[in-house]
Protein backbone atom coordinates (compact mmCIF):
# COMPACT_ATOMS: atom_id res chain seq x y z
CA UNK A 1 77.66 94.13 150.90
CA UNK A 2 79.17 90.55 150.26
CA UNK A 3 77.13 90.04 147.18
CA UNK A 4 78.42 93.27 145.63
CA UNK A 5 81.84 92.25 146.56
CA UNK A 6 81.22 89.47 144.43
CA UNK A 7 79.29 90.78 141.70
CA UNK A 8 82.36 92.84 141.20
CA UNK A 9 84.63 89.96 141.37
CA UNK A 10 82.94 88.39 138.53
CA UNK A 11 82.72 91.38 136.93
CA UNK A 12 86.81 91.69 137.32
CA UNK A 13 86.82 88.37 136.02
CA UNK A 14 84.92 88.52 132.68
CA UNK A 15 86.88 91.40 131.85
CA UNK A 16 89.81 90.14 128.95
CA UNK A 17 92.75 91.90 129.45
CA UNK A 18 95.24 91.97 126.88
CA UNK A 19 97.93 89.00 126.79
CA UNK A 20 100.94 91.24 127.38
CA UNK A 21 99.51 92.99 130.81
CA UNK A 22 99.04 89.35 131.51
CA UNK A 23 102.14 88.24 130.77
CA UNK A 24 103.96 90.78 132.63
CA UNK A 25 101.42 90.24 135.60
CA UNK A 26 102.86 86.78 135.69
CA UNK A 27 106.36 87.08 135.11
CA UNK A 28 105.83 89.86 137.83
CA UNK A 29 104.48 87.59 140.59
CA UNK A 30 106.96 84.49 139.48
CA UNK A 31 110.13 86.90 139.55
CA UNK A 32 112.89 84.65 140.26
CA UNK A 33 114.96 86.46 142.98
CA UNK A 34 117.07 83.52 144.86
CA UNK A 35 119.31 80.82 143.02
CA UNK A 36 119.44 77.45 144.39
CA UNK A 37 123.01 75.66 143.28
CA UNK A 38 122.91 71.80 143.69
CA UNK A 39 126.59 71.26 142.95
CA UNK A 40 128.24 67.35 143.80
CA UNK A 41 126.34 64.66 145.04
CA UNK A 42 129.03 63.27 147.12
CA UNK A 43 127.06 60.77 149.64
CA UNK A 44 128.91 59.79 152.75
CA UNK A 45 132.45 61.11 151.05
CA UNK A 46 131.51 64.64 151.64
CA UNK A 47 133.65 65.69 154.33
CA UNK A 48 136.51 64.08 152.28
CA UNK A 49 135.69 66.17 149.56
CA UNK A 50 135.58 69.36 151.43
CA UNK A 51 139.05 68.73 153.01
CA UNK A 52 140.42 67.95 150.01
CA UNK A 53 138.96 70.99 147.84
CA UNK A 54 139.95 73.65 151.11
CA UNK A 55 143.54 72.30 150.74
CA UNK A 56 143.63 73.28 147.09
CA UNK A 57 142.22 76.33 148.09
CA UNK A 58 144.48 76.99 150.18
CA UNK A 59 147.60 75.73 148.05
CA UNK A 60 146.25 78.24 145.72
CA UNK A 61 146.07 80.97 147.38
CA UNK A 62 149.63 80.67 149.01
CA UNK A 63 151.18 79.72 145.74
CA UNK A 64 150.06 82.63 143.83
CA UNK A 65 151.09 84.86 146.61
CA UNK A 66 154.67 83.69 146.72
CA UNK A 67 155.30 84.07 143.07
CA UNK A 68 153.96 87.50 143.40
CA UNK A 69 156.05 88.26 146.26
CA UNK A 70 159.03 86.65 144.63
CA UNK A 71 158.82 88.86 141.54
CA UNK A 72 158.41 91.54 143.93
CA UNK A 73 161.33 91.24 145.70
CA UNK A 74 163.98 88.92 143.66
CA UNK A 75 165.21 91.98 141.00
CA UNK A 76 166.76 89.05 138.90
CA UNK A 77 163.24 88.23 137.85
CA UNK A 78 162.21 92.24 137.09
CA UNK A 79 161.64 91.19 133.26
CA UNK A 80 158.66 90.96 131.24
CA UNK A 81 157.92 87.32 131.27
CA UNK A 82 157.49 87.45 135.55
CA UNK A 83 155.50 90.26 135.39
CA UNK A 84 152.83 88.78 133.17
CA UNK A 85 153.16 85.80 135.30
CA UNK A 86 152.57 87.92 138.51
CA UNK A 87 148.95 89.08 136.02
CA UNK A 88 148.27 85.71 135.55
CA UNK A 89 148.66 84.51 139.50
CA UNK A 90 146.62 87.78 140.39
CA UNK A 91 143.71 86.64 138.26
CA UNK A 92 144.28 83.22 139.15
CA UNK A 93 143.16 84.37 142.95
CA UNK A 94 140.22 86.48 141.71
CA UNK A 95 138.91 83.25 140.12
CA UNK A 96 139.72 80.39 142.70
CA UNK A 97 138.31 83.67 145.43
CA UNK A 98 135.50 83.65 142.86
CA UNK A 99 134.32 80.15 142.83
CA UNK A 100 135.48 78.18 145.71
CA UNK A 101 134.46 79.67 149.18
CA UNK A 102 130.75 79.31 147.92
CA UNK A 103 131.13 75.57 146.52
CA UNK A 104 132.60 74.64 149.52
CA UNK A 105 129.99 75.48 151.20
CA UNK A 106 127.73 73.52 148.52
CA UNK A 107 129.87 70.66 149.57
CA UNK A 108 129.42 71.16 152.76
CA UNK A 109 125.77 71.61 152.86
CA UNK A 110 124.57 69.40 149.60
CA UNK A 111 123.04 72.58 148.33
CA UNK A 112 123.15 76.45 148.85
CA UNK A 113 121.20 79.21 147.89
CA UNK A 114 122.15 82.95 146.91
CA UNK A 115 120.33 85.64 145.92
CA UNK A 116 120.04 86.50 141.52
CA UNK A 117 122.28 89.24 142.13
CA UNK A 118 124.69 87.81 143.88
CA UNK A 119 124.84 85.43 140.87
CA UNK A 120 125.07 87.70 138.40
CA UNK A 121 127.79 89.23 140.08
CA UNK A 122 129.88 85.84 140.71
CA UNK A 123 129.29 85.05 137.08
CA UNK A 124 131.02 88.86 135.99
CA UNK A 125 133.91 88.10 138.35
CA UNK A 126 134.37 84.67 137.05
CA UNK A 127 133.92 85.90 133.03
CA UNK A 128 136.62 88.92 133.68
CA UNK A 129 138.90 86.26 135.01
CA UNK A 130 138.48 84.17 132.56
CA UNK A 131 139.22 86.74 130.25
CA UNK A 132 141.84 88.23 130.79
CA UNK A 133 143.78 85.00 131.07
CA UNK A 134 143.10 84.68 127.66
CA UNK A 135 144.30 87.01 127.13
CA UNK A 136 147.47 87.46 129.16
CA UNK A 137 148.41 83.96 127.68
CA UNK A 138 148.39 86.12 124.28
CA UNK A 139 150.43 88.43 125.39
CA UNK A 140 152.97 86.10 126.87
CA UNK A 141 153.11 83.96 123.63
CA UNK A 142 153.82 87.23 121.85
CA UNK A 143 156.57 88.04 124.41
CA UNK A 144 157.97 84.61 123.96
CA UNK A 145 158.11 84.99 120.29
CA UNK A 146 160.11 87.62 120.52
CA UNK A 147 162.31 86.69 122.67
CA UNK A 148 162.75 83.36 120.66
CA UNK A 149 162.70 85.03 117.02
CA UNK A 150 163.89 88.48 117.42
CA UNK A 151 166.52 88.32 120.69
CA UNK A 152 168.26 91.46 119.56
CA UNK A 153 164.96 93.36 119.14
CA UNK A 154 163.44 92.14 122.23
CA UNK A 155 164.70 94.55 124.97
CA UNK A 156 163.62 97.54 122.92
CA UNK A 157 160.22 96.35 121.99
CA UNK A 158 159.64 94.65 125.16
CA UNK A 159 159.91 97.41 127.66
CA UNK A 160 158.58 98.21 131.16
CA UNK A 161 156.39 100.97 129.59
CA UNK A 162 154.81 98.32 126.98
CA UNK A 163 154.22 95.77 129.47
CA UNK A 164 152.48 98.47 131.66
CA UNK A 165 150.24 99.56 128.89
CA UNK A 166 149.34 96.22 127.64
CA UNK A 167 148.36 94.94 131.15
CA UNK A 168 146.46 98.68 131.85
CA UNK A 169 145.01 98.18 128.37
CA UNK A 170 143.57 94.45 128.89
CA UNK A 171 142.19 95.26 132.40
CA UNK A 172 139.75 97.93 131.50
CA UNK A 173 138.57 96.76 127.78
CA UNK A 174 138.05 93.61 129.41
CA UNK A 175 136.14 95.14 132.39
CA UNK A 176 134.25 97.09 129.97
CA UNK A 177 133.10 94.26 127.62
CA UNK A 178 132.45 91.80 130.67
CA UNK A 179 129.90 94.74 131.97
CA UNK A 180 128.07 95.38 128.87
CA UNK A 181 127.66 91.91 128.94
CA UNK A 182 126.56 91.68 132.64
CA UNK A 183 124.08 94.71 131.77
CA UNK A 184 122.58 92.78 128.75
CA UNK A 185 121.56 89.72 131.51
CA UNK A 186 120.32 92.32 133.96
CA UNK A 187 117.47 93.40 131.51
CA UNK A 188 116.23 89.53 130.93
CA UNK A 189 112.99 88.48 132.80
CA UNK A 190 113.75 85.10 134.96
CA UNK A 191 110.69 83.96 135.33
CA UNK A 192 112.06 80.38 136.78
CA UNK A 193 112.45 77.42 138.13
CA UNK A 194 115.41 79.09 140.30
CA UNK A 195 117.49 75.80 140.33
CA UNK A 196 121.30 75.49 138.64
CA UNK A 197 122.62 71.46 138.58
CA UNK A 198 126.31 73.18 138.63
CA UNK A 199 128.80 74.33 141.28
CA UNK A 200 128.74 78.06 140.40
CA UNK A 201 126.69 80.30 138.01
CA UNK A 202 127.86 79.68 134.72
CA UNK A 203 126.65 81.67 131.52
CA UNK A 204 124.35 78.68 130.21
CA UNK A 205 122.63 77.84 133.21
CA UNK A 206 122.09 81.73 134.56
CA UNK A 207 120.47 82.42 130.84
CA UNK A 208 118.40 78.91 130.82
CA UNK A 209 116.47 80.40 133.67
CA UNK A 210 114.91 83.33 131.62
CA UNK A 211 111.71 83.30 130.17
CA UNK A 212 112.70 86.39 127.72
CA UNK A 213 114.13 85.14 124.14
CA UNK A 214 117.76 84.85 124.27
CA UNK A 215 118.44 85.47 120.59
CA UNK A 216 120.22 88.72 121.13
CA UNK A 217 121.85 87.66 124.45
CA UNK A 218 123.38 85.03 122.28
CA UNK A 219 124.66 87.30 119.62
CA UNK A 220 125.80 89.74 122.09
CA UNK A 221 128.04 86.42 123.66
CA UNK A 222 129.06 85.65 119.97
CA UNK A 223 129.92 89.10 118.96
CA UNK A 224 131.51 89.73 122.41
CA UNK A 225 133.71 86.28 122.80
CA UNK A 226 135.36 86.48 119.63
CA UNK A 227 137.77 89.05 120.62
CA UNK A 228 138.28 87.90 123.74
CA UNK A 229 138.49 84.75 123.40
CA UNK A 230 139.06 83.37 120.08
CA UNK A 231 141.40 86.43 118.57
CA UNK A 232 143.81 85.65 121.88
CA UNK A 233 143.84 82.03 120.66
CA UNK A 234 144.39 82.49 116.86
CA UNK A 235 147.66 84.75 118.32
CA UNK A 236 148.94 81.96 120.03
CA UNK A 237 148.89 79.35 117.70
CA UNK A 238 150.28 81.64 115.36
CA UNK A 239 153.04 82.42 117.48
CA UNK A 240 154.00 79.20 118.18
CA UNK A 241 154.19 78.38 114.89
CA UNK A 242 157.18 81.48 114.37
CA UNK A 243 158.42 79.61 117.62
CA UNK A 244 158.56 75.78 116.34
CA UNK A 245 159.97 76.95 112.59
CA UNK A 246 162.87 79.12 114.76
CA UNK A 247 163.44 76.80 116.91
CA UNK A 248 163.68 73.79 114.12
CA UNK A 249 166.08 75.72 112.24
CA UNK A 250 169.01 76.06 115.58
CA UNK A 251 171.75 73.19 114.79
CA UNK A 252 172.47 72.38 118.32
CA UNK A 253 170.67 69.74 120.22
CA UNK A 254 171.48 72.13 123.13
CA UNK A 255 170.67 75.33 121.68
CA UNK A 256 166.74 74.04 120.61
CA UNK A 257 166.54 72.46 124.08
CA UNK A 258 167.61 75.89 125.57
CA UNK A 259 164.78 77.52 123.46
CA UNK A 260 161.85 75.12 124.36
CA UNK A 261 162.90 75.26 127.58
CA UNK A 262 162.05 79.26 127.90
CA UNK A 263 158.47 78.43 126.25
CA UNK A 264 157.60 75.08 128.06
CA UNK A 265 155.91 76.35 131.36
CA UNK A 266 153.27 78.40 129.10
CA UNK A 267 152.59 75.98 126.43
CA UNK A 268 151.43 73.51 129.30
CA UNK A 269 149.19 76.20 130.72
CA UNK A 270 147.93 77.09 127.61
CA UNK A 271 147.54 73.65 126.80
CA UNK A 272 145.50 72.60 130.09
CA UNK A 273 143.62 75.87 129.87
CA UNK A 274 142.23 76.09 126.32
CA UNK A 275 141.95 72.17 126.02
CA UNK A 276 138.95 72.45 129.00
CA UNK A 277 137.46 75.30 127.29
CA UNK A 278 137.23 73.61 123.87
CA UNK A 279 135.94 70.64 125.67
CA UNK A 280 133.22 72.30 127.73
CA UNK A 281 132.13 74.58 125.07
CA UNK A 282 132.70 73.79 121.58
CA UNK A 283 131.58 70.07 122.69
CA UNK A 284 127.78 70.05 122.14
CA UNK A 285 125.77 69.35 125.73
CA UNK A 286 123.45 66.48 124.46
CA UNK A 287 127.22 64.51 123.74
CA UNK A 288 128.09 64.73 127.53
CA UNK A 289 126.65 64.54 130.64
CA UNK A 290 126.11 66.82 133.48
CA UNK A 291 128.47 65.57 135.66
CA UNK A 292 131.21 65.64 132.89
CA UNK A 293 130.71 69.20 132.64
CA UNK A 294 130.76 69.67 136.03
CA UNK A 295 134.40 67.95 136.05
CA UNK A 296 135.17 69.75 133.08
CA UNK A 297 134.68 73.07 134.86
CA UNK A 298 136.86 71.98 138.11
CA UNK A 299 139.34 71.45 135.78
CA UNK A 300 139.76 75.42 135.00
CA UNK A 301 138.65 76.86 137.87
CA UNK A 302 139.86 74.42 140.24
CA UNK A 303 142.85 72.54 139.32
CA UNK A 304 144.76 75.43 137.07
CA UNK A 305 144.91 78.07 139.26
CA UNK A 306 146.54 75.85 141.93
CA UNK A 307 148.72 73.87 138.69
CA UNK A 308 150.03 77.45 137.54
CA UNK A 309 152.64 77.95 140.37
CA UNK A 310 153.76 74.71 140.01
CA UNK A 311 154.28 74.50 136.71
CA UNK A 312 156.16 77.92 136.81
CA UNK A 313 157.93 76.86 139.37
CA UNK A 314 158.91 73.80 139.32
CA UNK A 315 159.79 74.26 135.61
CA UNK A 316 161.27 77.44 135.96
CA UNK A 317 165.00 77.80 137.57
CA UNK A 318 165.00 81.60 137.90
CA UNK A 319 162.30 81.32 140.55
CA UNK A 320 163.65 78.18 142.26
CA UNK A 321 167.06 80.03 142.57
CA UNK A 322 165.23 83.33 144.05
CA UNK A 323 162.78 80.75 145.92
CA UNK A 324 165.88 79.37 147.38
CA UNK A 325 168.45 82.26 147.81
CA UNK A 326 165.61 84.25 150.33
CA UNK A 327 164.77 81.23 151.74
CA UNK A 328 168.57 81.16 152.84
CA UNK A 329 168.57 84.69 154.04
CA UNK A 330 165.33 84.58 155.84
CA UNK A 331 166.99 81.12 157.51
CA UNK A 332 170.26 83.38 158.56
CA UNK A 333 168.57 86.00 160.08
CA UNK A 334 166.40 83.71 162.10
CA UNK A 335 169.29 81.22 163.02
CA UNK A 336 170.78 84.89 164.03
CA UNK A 337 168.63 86.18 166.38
CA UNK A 338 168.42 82.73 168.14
CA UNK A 339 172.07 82.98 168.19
CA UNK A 340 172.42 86.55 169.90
CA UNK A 341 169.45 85.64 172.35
CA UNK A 342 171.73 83.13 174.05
CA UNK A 343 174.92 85.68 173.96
CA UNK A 344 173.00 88.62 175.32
CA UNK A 345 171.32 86.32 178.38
CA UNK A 346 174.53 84.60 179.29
CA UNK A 347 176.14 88.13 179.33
CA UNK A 348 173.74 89.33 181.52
CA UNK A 349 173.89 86.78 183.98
CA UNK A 350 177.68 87.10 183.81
CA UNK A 351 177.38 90.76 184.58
CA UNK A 352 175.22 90.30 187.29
CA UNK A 353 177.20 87.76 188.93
CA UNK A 354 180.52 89.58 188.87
CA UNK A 355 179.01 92.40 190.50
CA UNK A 356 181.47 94.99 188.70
CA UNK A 357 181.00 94.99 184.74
CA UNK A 358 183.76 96.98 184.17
CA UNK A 359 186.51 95.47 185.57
CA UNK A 360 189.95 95.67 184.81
CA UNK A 361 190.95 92.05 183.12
CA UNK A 362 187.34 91.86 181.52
CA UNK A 363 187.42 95.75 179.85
CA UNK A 364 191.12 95.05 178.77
CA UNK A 365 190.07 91.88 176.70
CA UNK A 366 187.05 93.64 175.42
CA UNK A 367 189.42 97.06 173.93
CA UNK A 368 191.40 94.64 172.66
CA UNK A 369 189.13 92.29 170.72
CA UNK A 370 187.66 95.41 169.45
CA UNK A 371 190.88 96.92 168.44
CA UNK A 372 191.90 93.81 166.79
CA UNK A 373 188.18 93.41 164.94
CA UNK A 374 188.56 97.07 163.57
CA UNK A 375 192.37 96.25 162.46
CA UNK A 376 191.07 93.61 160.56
CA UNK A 377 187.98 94.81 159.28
CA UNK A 378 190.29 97.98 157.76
CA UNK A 379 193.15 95.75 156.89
CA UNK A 380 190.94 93.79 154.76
CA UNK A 381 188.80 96.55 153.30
CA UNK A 382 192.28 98.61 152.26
CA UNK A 383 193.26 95.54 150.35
CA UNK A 384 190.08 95.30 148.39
CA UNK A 385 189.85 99.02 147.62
CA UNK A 386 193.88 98.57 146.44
CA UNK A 387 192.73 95.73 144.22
CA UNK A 388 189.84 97.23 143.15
CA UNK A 389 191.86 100.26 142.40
CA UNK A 390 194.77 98.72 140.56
CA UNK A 391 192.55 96.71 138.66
CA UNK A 392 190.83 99.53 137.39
CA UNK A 393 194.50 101.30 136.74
CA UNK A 394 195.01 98.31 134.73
CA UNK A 395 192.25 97.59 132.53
CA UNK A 396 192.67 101.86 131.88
CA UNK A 397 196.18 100.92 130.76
CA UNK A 398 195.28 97.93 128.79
CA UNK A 399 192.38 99.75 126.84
CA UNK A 400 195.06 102.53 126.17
CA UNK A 401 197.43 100.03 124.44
CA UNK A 402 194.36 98.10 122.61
CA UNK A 403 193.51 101.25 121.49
CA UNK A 404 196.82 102.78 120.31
CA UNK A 405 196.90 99.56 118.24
CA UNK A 406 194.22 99.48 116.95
CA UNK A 407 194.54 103.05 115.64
CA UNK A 408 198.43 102.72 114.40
CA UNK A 409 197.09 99.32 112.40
CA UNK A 410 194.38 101.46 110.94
CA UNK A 411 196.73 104.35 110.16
CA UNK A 412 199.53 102.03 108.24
CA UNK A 413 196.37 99.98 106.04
CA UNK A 414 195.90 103.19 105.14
CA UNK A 415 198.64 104.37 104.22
CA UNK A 416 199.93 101.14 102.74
CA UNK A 417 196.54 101.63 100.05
CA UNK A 418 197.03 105.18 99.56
CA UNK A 419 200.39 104.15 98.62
CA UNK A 420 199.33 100.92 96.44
CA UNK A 421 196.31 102.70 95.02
CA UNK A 422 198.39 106.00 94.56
CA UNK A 423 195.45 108.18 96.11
CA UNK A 424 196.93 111.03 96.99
CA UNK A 425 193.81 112.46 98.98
CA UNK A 426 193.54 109.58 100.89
CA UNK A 427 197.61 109.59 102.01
CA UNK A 428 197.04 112.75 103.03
CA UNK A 429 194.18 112.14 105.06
CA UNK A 430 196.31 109.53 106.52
CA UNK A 431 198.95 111.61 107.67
CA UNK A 432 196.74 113.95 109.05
CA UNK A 433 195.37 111.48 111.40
CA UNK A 434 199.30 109.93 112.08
CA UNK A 435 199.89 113.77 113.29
CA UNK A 436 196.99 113.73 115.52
CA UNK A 437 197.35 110.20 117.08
CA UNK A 438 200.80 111.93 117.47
CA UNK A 439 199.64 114.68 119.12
CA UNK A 440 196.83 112.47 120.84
CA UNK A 441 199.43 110.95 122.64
CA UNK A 442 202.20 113.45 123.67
CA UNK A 443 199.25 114.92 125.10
CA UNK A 444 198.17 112.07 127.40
CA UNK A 445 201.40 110.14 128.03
CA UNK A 446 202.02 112.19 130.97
CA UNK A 447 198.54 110.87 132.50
CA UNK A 448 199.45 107.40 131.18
CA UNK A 449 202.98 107.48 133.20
CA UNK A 450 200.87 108.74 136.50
CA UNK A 451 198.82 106.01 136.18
CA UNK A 452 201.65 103.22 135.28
CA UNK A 453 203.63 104.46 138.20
CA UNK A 454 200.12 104.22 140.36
CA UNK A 455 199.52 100.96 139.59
CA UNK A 456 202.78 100.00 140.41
CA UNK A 457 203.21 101.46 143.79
CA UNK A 458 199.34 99.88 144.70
CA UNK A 459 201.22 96.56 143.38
CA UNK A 460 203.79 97.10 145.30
CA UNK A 461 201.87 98.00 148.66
CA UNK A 462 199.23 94.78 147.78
CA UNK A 463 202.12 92.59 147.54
């Protein structure tokens, strides 16, 4: 029985299959299916590191949350410009959310490993992220160069609906084109080693561990990343370009500081953002090392999602004024609850030491406080409502003599070239609108002498 078994072991043996069953048979059976990340060597400085990349974390969350919240609630900053901010601090937390739990645990732990799937899906996260800040800096350069270069055409081309549909727009073409992508990577073969030398699954080193050829992956990235990424790029230079040449041509020092200042926060993002990217990708890898594209990386998905609400911030005074003005009101209402927790105890221990809280000395105090607080409250309310009013009354009568003016001025240049001119059709027409400015007002003076003789008798009560 053994020999058998091993006569038809050999014979399984000196059979040649063909080299792609084999092939597959291999790549089968050395199917890579867990990722090990190295990320920083840190030695003995690797608690010091974690601290200090949690408090970004955290400085990054909480930033990005208040500007939301402040856009939410301030309605001085319900414009365009916030709201792509608020897009930009939303993908700012789906990136920082993206990459920095897990490399803090690298940090923590020297190494970590995750499964191929959860890679893939970290590196889709991290692309769409990536992405769309791209392009939301695009469409906040446009925005800007609007604002900048056509003022008076910027509130009707910059509506809510068009920010809405450019944001709606951007979210699913880029979720669209991030998954085809995501789908292409699916079908290679990783047939190993499993290890990445970076702090998160990148696109290079998540391809480098295929065995399939990566010729059309590659195409699929070039064909894919040019609208994404470089089309969103070539609109902002181009755009700053309209900006710079407008803002060259104000006279005033004060005017083109005015200008630049509106533009400043997002040229520094873009700046910071693009500058890494060019850097880390354009740059060919045998010209740097691996740690320098390791630093390179932290740079934009580390240090600009926490930079970005301090450079809008501290660079911005609409939100430092909305910062400020509900930090004040949150501060009042606190200081006024401490403030009636005091009142209310020491009433109650007043109460219960008098025995009778409705006796006669304390009740005829308390009538008349609250007799004199509603006299005032009414007095003070009837003399704003008689301001209010008269002011009105006056700015009524004020527009009727403007007007009646500006209509008998009209009426004698008329005449007066009718007359010079000796245009017969247009002295007529003249007269006919004399007659009915006439009859314009004989019909309202009566209103016009109500409302004189109102305002003077609210005048006369004010005063």
């Amino acid at each position: 029985m053994v020999s058998d078994t091993a006569e038809e072991g050999s014979r399984d043996s000196d059979v040649d299959w063909p080299e792609s069953s084999q092939a597959s048979q291999a790549s089968y059976r050395s199917n890579v299916t867990t990722v090990v990340l190295l990320g920083f060597y840190t030695g003995r400085f690797n608690v010091v590191f974690f601290i200090f990349l949690l408090i970004i974390y955290c400085l990054t969350i909480c930033g990005n949350l208040l500007i939301i919240l402040l856009v939410s609630i301030s309605k001085t900053l319900h414009s365009p410009m916030y709201f792509f901010i608020t897009q930009l601090s939303i993908t700012d937390i789906i990136l920082t959310t993206d990459v920095s739990p897990n490399m803090l645990s690298l940090v923590l732990h020297r190494s970590a490993s995750i499964s191929l799937s959860s890679c893939i899906a970290q590196f889709y996260f991290f692309a769409l992220s990536e992405a769309s800040q791209c392009v939301l800096l695009a469409v906040m350069s446009y925005d800007r160069y609007l604002a900048i270069c056509s003022p008076l055409h910027y509130a009707s081309i910059m509506n809510q609906v068009l920010c809405m549909k450019l944001v709606f727009l951007s979210w699913i073409i880029l979720c669209i084109t991030e998954l085809i992508l995501i789908l292409t990577i699916c079908r290679l073969q990783f047939c190993g080693p499993n290890t990445i030398d970076h702090f998160f699954c990148d696109l290079n080193p998540l391809i480098n561990l295929s065995c399939s050829d990566l010729f059309s992956v590659n195409m699929e990235i070039i064909f894919l990343g040019t609208p994404v990424v470089v089309l969103p790029f070539l609109l902002i230079v181009v755009s700053y370009t309209y900006i710079v040449l407008t803002i060259f041509k104000i006279p005033s020092y004060s005017g083109r500081r005015k200008s630049f200042s509106t533009c400043s926060s997002h040229l520094t993002i873009v700046c910071i953002y693009y500058g890494t990217l060019i850097a880390l990708y354009l740059i060919p890898n045998e010209r740097q090392s691996q740690m320098t594209r390791k630093i390179l990386a932290m740079l934009y998905t580390v240090l600009t999602p926490v930079l970005n609400p301090f450079i809008y911030s501290l660079r911005n005074k609409d939100i430092k004024e909305a910062f400020i003005k509900i930090s004040n009101i949150n501060m009042n209402n606190f200081k006024g609850n401490l403030s009636s927790d005091p009142e209310s105890g020491s009433g109650r221990k007043s109460t219960a030491q008098s025995g009778n809280p409705e006796s006669g000395p304390e009740r005829k105090s308390t009538a008349q406080s609250v007799s004199q607080y509603f006299s005032q409250y009414f007095s003070q309310y009837y003399l704003e409502v008689s301001t209010a009013f008269s002011l009105q009354l006056q700015g009524i009568y004020y527009a009727k003599c403007f007007l009646t003016d500006q209509v008998q001025a009209i009426t004698d240049d008329v005449i007066v070239k009718a007359v010079t001119r000796g245009n017969q059709e247009v002295s007529e027409r003249s007269a006919t609108l004399r007659s009915a400015m006439d009859k314009a007002e004989r019909k309202f003076r009566v209103p016009f002498m109500v409302l004189d003789r109102t305002r003077d008798v609210l005048g006369f009560l004010r005063f």
